[in-house]
N, C-alpha and C. Protein backbone atom coordinates (compact mmCIF):
# COMPACT_ATOMS: atom_id res chain seq x y z
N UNK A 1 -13.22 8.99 -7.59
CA UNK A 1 -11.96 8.31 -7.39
C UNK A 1 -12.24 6.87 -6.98
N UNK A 2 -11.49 6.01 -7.25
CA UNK A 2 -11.91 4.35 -6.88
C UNK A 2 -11.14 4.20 -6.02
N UNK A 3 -11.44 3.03 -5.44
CA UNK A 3 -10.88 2.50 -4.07
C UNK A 3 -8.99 2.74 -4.50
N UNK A 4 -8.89 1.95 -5.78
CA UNK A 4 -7.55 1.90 -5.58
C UNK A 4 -6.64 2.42 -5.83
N UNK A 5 -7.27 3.92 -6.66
CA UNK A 5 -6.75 5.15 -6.49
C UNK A 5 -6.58 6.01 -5.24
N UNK A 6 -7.54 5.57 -4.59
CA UNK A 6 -7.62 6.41 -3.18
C UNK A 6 -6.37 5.79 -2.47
N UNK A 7 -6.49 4.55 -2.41
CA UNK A 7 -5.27 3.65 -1.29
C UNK A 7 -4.46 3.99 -1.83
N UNK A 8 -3.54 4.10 -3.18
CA UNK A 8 -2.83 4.66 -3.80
C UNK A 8 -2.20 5.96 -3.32
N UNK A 9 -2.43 6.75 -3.43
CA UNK A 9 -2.31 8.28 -2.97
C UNK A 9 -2.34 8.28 -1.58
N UNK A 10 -3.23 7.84 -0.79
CA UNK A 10 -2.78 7.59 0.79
C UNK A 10 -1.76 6.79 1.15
N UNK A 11 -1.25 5.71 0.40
CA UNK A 11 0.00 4.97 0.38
C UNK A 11 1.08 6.20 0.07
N UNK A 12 1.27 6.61 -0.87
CA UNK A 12 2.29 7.51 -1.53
C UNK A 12 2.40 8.78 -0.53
N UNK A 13 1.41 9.20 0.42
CA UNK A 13 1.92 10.21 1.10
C UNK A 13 2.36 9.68 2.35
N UNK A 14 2.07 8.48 2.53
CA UNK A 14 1.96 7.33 4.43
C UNK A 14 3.94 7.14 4.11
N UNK A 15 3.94 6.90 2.87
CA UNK A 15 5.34 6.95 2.23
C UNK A 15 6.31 7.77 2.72
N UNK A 16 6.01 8.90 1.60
CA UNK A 16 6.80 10.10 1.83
C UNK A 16 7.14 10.17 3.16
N UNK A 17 6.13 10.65 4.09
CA UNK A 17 5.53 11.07 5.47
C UNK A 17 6.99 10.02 6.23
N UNK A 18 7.05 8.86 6.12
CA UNK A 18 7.17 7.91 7.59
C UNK A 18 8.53 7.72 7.14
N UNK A 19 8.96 7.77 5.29
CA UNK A 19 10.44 7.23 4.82
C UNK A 19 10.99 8.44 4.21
N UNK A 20 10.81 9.56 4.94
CA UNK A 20 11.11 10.96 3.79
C UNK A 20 11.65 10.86 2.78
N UNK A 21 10.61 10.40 1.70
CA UNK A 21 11.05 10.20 0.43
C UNK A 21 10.81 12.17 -0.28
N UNK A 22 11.59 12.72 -0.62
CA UNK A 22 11.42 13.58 -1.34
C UNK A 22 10.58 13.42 -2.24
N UNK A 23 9.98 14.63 -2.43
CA UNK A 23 8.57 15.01 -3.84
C UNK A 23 8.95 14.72 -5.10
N UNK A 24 10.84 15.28 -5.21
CA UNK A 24 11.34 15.36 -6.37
C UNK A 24 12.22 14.34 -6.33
N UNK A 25 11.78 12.91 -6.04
CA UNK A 25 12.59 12.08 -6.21
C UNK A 25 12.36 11.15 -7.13
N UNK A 26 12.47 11.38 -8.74
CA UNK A 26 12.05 10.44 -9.46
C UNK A 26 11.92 9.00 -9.84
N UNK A 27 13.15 8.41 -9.47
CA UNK A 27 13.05 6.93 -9.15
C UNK A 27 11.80 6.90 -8.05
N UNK A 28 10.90 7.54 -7.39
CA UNK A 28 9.72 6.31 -6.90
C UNK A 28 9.08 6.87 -7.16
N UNK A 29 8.17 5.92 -8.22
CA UNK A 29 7.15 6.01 -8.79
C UNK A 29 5.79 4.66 -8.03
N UNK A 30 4.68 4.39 -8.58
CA UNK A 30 3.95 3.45 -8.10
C UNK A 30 4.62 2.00 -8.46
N UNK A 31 5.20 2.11 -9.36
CA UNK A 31 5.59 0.91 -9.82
C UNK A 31 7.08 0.32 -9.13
N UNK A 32 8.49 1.64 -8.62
CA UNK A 32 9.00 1.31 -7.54
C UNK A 32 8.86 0.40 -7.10
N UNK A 33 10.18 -0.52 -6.83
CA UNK A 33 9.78 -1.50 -6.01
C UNK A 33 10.77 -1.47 -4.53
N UNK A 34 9.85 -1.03 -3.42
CA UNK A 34 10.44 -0.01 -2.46
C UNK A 34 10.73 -0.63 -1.62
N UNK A 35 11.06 -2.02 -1.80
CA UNK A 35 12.13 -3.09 -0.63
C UNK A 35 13.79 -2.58 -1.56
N UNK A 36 13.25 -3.44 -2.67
CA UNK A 36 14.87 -3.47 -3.63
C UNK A 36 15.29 -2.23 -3.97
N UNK A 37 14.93 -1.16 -4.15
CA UNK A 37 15.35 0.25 -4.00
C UNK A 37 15.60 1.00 -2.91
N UNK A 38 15.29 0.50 -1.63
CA UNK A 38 16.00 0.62 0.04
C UNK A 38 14.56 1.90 0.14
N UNK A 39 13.48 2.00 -0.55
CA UNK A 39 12.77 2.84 0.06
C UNK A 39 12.14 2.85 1.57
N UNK A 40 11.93 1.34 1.56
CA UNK A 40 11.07 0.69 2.93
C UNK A 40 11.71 -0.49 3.44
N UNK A 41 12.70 -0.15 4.82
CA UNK A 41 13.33 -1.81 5.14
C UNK A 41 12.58 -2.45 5.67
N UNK A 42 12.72 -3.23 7.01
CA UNK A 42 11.86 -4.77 7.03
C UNK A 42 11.50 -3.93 8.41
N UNK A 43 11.67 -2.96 9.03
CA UNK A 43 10.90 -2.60 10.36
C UNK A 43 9.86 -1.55 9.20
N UNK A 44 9.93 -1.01 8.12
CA UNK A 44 8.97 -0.30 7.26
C UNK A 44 8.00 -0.97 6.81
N UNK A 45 8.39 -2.42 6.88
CA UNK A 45 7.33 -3.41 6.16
C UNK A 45 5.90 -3.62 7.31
N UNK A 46 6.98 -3.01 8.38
CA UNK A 46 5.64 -3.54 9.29
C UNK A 46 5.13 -2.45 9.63
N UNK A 47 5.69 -1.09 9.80
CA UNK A 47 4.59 0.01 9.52
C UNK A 47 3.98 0.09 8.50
N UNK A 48 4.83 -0.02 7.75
CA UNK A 48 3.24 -0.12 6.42
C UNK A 48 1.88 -0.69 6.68
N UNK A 49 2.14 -2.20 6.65
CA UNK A 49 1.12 -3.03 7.08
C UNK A 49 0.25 -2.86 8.22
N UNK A 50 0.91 -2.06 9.37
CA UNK A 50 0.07 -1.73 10.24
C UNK A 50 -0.65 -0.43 9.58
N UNK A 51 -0.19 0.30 9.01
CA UNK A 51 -0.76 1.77 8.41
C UNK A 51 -2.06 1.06 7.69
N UNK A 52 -1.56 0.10 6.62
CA UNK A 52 -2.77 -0.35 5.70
C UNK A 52 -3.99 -0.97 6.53
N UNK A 53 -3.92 -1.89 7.21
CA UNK A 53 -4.36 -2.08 8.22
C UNK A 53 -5.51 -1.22 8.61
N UNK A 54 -5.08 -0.25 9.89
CA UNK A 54 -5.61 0.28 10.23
C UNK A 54 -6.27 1.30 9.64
N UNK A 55 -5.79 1.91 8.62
CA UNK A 55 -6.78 2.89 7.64
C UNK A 55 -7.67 2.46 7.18
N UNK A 56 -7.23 1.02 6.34
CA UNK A 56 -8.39 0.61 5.58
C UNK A 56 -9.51 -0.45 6.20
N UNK A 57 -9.08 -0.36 7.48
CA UNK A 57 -9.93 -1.69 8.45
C UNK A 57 -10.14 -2.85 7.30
N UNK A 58 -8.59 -3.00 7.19
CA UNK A 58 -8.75 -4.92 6.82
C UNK A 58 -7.75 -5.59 7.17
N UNK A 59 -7.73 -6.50 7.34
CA UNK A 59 -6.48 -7.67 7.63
C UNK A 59 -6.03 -7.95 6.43
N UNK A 60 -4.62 -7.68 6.65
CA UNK A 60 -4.14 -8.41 5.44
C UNK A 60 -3.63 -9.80 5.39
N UNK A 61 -3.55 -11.17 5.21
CA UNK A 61 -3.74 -12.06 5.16
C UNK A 61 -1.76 -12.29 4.46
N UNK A 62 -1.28 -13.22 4.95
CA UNK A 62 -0.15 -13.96 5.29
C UNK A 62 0.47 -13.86 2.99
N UNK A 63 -1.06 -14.41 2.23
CA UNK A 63 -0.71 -14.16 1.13
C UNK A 63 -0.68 -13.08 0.31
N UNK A 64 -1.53 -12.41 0.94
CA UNK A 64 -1.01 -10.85 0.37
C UNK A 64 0.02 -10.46 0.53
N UNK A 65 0.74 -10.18 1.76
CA UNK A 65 1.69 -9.83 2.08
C UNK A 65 3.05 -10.70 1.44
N UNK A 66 2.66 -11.56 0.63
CA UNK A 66 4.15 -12.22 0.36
C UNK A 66 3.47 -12.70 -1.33
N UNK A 67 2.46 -11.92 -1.87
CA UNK A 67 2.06 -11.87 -3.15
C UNK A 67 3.45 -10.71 -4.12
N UNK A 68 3.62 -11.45 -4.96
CA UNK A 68 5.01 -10.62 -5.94
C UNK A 68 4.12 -8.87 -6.41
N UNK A 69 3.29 -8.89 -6.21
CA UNK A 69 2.59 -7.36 -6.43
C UNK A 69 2.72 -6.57 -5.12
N UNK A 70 2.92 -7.08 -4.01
CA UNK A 70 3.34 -6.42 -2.52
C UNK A 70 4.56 -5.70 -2.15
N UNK A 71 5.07 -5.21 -3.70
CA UNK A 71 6.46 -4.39 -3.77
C UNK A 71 6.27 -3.17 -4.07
N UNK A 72 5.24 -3.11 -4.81
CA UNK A 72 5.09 -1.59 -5.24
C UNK A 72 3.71 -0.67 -4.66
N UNK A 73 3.69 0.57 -5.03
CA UNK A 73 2.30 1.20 -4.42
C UNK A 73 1.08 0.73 -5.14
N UNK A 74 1.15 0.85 -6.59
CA UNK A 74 -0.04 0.02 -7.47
C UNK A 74 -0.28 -1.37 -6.89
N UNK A 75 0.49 -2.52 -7.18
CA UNK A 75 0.28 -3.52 -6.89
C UNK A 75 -0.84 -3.65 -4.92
N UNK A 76 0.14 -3.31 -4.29
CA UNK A 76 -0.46 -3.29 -2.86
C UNK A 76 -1.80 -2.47 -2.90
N UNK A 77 -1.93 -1.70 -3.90
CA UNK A 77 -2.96 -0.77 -3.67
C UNK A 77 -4.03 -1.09 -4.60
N UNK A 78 -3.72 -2.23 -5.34
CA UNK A 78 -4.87 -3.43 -6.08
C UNK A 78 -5.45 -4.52 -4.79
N UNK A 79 -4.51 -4.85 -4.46
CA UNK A 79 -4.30 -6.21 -3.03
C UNK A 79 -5.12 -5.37 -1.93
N UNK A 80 -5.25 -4.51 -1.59
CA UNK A 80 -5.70 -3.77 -0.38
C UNK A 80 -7.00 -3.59 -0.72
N UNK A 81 -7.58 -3.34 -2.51
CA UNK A 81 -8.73 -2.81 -2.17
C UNK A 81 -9.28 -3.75 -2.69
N UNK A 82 -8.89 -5.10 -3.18
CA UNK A 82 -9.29 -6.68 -3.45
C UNK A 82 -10.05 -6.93 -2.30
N UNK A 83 -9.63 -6.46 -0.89
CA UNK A 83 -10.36 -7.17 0.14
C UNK A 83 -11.31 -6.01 0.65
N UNK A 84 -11.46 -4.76 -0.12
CA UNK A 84 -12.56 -4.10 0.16
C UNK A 84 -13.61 -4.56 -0.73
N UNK A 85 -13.80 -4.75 -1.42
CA UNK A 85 -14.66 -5.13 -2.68
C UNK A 85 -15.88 -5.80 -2.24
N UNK A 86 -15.67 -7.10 -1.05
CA UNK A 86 -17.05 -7.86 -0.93
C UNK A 86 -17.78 -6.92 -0.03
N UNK A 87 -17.04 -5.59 0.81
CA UNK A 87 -17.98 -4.64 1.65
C UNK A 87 -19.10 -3.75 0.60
N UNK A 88 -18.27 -2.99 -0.19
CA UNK A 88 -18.51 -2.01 -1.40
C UNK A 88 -19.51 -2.85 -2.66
N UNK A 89 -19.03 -4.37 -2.58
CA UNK A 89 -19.89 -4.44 -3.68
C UNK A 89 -21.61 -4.66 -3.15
N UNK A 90 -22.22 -4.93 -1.91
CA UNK A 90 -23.36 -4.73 -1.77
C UNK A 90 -24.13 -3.98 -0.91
N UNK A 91 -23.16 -2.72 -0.75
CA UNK A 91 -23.08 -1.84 0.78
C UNK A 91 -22.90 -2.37 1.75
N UNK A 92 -22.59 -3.77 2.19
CA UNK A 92 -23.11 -3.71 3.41
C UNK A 92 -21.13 -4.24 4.43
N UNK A 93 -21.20 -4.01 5.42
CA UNK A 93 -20.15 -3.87 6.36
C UNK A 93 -19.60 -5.01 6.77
């Protein structure tokens, strides 16, 4: 599984979990965009970010967070593992 499949799927259940989004709720998908569809309001924006955060031990940086891909689970879950990449790409921490 790759990084941004993994953040992916841990996003989508941090989701469900915190905004009880139903299993069988077809409008949200990864591509959802879960401000403008009322999935996640603006006190959700900041659990999220603290969730991402702290799971993935990274900071997310002022432009991520206000990058036009920071709406959906794919997009954020490209952006999240963008700043894992310089750990992963030579092992080192």
């Amino acid at each position: 599984m790759t990084h941004v499949e993994e953040i992916a799927r841990d996003l989508e259940v941090f989701l469900r979990r915190s905004f009880l989004i139903p299993d069988d709720d077809a409008r949200f998908t990864r591509q959802a965009n879960l401000w403008e569809e009322g999935y996640v309001d603006s006190a959700g924006v900041v659990e999220t970010i603290v969730h991402l955060e702290r799971r993935w031990r990274v900071r997310l940086p002022d432009e991520i967070v206000f990058d036009p891909r920071f709406n959906h689970v794919s997009g954020i879950a490209d952006l999240v593992a963008s700043l894992l990449l310089p750990r992963g790409a030579d092992g080192a921490a």
